[in-house]
N, C-alpha and C. Protein backbone atom coordinates (compact mmCIF):
# COMPACT_ATOMS: atom_id res chain seq x y z
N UNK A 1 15.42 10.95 18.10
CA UNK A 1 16.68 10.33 17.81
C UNK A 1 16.64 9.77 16.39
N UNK A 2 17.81 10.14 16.02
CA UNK A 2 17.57 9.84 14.23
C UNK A 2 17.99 8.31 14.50
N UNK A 3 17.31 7.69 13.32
CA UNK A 3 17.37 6.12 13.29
C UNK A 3 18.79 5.85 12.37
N UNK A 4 19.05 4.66 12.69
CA UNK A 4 19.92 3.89 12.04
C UNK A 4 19.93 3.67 10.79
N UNK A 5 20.45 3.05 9.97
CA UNK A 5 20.53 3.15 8.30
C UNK A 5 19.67 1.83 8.57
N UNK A 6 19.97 0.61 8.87
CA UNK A 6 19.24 -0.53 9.23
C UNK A 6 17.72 -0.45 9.19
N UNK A 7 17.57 0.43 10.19
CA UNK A 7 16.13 1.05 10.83
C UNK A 7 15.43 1.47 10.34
N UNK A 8 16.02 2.63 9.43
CA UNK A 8 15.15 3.55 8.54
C UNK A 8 14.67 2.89 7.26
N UNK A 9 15.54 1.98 6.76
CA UNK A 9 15.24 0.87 6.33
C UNK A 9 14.50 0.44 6.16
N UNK A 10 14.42 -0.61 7.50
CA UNK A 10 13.29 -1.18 7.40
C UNK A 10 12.27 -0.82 7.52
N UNK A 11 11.94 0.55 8.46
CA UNK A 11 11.01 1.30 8.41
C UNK A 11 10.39 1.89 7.09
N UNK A 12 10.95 2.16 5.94
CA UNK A 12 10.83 2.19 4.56
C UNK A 12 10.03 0.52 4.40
N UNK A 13 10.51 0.03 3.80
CA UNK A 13 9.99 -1.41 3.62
C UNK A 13 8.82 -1.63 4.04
N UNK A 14 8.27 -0.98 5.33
CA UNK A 14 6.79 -1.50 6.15
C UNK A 14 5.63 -0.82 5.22
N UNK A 15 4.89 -1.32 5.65
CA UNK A 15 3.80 -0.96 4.59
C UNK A 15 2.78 0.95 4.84
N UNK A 16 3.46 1.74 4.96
CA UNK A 16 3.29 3.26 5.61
C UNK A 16 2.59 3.71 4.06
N UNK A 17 1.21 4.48 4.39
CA UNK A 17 1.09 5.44 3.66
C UNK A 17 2.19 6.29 3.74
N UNK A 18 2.83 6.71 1.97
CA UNK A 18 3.49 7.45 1.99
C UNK A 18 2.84 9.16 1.62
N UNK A 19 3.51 9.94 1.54
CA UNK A 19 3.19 11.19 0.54
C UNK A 19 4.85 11.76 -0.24
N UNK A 20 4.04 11.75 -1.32
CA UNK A 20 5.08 12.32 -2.22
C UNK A 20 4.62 13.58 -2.29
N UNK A 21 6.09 14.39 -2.71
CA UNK A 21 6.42 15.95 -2.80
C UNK A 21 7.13 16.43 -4.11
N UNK A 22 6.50 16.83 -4.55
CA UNK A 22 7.44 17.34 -6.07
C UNK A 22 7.03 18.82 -6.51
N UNK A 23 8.10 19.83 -7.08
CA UNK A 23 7.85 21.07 -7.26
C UNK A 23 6.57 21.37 -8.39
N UNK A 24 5.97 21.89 -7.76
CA UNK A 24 4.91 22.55 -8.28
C UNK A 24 5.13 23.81 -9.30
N UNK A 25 6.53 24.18 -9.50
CA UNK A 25 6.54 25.49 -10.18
C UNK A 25 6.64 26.79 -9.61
N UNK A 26 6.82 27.82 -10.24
CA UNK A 26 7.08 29.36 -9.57
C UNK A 26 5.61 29.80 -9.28
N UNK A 27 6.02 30.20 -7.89
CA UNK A 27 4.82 30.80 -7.26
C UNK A 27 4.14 29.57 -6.67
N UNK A 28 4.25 28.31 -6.29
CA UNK A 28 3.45 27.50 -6.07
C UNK A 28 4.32 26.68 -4.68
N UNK A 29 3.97 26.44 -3.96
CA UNK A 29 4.26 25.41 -3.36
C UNK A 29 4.19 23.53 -3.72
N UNK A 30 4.98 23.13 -3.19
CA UNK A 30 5.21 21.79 -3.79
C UNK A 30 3.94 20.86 -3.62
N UNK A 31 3.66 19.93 -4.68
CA UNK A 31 2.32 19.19 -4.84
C UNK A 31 2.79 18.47 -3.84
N UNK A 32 1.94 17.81 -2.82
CA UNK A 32 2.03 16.52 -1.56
C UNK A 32 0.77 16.06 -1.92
N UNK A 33 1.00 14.35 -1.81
CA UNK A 33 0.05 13.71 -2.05
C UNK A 33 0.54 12.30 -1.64
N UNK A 34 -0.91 11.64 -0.94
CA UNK A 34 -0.82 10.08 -0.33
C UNK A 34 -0.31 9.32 -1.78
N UNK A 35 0.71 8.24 -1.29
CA UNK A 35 0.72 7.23 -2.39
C UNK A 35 0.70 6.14 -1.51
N UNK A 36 0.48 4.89 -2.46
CA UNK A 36 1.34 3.70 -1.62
C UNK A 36 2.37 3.50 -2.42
N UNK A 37 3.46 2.62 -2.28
CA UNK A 37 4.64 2.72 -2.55
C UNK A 37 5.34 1.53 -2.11
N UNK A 38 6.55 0.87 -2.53
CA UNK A 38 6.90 -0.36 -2.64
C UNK A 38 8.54 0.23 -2.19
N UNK A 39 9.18 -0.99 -1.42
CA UNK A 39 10.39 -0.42 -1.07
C UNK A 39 11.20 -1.63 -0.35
N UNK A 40 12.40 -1.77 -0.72
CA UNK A 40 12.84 -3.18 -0.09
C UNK A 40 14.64 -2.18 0.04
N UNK A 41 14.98 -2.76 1.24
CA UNK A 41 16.21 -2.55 1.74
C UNK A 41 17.08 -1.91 0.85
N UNK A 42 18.00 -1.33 0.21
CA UNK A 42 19.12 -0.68 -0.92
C UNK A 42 18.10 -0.66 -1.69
N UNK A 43 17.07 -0.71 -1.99
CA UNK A 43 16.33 -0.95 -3.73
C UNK A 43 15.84 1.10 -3.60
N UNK A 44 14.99 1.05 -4.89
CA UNK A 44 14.19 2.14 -4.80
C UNK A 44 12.90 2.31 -4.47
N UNK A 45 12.63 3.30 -4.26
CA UNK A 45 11.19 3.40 -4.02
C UNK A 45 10.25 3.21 -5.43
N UNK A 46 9.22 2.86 -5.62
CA UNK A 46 8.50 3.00 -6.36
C UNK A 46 7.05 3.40 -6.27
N UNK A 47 6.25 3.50 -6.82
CA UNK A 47 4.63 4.06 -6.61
C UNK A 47 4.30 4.48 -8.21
N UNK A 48 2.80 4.24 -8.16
CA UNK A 48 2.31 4.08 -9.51
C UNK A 48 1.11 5.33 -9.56
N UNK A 49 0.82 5.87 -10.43
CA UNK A 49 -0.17 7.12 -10.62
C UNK A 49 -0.96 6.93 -12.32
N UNK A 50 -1.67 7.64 -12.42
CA UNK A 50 -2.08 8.21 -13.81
C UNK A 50 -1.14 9.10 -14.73
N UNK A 51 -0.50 8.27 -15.45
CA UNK A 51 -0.14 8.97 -16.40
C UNK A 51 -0.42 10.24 -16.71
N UNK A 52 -1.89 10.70 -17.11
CA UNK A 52 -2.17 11.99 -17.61
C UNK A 52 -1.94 13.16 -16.38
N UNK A 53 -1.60 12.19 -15.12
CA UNK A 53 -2.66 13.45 -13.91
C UNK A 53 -1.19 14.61 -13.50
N UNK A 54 -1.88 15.63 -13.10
CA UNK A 54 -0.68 16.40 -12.19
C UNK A 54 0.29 16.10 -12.09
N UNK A 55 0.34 15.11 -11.24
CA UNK A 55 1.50 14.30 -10.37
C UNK A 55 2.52 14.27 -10.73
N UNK A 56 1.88 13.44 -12.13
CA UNK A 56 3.16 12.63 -12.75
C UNK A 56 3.67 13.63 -14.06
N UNK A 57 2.81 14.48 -14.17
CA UNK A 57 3.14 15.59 -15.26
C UNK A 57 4.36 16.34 -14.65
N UNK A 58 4.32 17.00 -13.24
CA UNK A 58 5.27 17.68 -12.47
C UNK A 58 6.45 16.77 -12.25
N UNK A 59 6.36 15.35 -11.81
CA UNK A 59 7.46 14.40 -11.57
C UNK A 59 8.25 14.59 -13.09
N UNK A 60 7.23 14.23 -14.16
CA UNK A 60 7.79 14.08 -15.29
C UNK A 60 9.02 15.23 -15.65
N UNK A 61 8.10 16.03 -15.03
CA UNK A 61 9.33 17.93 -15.34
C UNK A 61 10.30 17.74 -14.43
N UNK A 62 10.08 17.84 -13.07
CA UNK A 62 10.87 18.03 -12.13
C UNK A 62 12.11 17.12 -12.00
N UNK A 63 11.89 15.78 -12.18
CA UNK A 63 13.08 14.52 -12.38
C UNK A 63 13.13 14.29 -10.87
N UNK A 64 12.66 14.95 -10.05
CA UNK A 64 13.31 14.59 -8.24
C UNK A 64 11.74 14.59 -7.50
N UNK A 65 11.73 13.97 -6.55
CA UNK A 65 10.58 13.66 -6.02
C UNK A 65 11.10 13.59 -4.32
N UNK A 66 10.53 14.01 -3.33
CA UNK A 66 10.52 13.77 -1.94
C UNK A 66 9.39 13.04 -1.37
N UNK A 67 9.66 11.64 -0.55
CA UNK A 67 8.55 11.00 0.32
C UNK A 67 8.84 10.82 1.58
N UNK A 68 7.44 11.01 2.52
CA UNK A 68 7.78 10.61 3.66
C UNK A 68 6.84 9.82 4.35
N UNK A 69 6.97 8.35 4.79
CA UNK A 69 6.36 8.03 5.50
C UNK A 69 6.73 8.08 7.09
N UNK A 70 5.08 7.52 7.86
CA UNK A 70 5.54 8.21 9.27
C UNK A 70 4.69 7.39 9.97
N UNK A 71 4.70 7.01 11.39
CA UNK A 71 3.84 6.19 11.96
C UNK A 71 3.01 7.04 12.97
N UNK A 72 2.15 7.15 13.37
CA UNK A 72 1.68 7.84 14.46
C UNK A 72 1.39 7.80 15.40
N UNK A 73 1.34 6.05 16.51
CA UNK A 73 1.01 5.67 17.66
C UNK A 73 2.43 5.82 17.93
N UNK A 74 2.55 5.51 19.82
CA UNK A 74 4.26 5.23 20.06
C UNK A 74 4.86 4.03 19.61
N UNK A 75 6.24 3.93 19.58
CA UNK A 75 6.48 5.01 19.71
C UNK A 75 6.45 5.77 18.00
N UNK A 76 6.35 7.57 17.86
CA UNK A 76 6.40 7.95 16.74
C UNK A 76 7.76 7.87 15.93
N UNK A 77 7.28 7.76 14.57
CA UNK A 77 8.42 6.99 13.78
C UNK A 77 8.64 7.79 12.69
N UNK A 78 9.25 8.76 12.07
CA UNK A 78 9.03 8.95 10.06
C UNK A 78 10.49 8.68 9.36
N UNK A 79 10.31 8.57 8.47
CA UNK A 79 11.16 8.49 7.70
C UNK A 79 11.46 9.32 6.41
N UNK A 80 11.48 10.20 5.77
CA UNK A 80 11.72 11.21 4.92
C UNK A 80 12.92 10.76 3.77
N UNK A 81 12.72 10.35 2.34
CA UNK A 81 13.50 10.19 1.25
C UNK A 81 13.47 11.16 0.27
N UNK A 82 14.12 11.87 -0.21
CA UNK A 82 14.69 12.34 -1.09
C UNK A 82 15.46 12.19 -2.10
N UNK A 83 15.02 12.21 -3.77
CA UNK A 83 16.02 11.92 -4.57
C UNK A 83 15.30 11.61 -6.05
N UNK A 84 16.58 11.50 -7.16
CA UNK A 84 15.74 11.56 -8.80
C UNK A 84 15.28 10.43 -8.72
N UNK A 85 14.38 10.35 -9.93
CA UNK A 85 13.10 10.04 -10.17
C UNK A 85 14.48 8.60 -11.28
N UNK A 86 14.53 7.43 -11.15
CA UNK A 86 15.63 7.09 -12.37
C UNK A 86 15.13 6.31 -13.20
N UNK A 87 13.73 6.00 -13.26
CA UNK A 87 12.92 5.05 -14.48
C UNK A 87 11.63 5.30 -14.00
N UNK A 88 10.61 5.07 -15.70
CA UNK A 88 9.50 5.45 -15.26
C UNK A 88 8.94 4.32 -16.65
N UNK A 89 7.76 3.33 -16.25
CA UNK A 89 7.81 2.81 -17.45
C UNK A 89 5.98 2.68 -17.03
N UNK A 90 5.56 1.76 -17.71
CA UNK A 90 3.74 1.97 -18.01
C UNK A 90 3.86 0.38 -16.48
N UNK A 91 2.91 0.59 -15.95
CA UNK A 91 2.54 0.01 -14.95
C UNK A 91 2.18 -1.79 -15.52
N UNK A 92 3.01 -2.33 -15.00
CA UNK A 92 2.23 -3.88 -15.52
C UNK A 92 1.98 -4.84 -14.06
N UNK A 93 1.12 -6.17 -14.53
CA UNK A 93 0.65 -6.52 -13.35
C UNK A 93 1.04 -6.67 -12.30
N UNK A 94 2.39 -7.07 -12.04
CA UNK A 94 3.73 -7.72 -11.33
C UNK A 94 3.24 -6.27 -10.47
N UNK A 95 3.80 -5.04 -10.82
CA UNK A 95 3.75 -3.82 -10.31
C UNK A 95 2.86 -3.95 -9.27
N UNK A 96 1.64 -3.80 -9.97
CA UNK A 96 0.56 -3.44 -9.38
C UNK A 96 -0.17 -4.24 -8.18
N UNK A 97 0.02 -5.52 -8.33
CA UNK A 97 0.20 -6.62 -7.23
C UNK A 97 0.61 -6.56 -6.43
N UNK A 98 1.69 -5.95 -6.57
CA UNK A 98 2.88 -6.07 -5.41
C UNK A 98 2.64 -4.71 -4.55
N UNK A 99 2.10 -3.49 -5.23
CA UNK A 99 1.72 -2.59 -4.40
C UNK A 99 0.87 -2.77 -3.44
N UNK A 100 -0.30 -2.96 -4.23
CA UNK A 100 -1.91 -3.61 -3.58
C UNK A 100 -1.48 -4.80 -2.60
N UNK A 101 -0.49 -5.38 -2.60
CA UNK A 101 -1.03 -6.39 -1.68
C UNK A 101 0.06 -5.86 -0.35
N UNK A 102 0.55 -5.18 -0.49
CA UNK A 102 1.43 -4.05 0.96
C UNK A 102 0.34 -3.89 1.56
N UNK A 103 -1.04 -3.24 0.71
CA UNK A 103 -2.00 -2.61 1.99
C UNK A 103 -3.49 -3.36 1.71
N UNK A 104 -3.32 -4.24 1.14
CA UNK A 104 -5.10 -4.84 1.22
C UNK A 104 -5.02 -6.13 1.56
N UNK A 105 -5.95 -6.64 2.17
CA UNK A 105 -6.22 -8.18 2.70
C UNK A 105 -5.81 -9.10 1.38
N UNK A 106 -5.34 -10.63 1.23
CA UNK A 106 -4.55 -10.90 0.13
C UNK A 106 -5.70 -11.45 -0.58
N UNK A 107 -7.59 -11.49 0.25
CA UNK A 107 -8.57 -12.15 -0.56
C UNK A 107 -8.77 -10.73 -1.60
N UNK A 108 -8.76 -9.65 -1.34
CA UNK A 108 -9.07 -8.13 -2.06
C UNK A 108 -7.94 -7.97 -3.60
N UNK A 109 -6.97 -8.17 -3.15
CA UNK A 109 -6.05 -7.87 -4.42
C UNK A 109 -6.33 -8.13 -5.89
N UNK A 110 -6.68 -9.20 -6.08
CA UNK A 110 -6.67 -9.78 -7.38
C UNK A 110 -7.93 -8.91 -8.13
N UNK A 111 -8.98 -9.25 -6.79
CA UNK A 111 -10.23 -7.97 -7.65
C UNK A 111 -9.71 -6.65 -7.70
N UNK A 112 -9.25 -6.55 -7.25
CA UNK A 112 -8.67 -4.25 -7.49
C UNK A 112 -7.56 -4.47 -8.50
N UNK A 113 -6.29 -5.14 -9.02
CA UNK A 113 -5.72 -5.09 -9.68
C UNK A 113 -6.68 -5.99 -10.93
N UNK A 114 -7.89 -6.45 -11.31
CA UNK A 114 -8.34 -6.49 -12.08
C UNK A 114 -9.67 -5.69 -13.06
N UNK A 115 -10.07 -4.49 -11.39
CA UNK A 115 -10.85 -3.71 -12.36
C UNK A 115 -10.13 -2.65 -12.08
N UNK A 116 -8.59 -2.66 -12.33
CA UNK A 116 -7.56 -1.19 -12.47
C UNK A 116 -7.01 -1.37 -14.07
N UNK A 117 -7.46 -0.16 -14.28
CA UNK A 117 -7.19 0.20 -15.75
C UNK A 117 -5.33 0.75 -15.78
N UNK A 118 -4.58 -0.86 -15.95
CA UNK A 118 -3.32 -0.39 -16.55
C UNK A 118 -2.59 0.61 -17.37
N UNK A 119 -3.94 0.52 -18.56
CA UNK A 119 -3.21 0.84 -19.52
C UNK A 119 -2.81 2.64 -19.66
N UNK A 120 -3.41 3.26 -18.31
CA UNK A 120 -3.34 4.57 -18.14
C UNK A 120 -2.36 4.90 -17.13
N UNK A 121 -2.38 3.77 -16.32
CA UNK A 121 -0.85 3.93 -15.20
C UNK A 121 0.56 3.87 -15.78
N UNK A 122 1.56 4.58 -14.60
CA UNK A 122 2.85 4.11 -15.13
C UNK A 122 3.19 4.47 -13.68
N UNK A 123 4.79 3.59 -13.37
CA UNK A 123 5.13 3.62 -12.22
C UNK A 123 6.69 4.30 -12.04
N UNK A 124 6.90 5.08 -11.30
CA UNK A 124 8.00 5.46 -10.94
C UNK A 124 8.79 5.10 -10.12
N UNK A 125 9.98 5.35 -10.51
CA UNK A 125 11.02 4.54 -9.47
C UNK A 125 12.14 5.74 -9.31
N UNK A 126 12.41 5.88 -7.60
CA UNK A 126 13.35 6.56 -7.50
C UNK A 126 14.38 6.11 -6.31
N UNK A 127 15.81 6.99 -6.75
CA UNK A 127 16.98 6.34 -5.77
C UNK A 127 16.67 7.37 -5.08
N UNK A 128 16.79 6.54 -3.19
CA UNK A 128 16.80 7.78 -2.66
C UNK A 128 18.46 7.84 -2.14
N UNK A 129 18.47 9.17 -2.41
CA UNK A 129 20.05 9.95 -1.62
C UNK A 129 19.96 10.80 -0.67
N UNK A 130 19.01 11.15 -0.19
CA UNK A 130 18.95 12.29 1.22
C UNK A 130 17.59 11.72 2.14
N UNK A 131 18.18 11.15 3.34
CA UNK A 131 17.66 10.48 4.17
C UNK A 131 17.40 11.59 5.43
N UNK A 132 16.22 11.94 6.02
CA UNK A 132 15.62 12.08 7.42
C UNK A 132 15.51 11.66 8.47
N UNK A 133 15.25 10.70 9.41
CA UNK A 133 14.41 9.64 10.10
C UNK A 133 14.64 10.41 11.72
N UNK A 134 13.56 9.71 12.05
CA UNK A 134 13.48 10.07 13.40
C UNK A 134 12.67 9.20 14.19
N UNK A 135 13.44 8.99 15.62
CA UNK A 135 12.10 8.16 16.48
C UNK A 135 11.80 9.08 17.88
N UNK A 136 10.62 9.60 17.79
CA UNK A 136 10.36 10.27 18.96
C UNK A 136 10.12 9.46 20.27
N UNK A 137 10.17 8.42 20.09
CA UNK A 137 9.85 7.63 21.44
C UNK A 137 8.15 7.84 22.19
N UNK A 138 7.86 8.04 22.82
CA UNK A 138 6.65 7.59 23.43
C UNK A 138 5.83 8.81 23.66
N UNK A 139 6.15 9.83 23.05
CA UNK A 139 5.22 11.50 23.19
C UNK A 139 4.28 11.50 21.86
């Protein structure tokens, strides 16, 4: 049963490994890859990478990016976003904090966002416009 706008929502917002999807080019299938990722009700998604790497080289080309997070105990949950990529700027601490502390204990953060080399990150932000969701209930 597809979820509610509410739902999917908030289900966005929770702290889900995501994976992002972006075209890989002719002849290739699309790059997928774990991120974590930041997300609050109407806002955008965001998630931070290496500048130099793949990822963000293909995001950089492509302008559109697909994520989906998903839960896997019952009941099962995903959520699937789609949409351009609408700012991309160099990763600063605020960022990076706020990612890290979605998925690490709040004594861990300060040490990982202090031996993370900023000055090679940058973070993307995208609107999403094509929504998925689904709740399978208890299978």
């Amino acid at each position: 049963m597809a979820l509610s706008v509410a739902d999917r929502e908030a289900f966005l917002a929770g702290p889900h490994i995501g994976a992002v999807a972006v075209d890989a080019g002719e002849g290739r299938a699309p790059l997928n890859v774990p991120i974590w990722y930041d997300y609050a009700p109407g806002g955008l998604v965001s998630f931070l990478t290496d500048g130099d790497s793949v990822k963000a080289k293909l995001i950089g080309k492509a302008g559109r990016v697909s994520m989906l997070a998903q839960r896997i105990h019952p009941t099962y949950r995903y959520v699937s976003v789609e949409g351009p990529v609408v700012a991309k700027n160099p990763t600063t601490v605020e960022e990076m904090t706020g990612i890290a502390a979605r998925y690490m204990a709040d004594d861990a953060v300060s040490g990982y966002v202090g031996q993370s080399n900023l000055a090679v990150l940058v973070t993307f932000h995208m609107r999403p416009e094509h929504w998925l969701s689904a709740d399978l209930g208890t299978i």
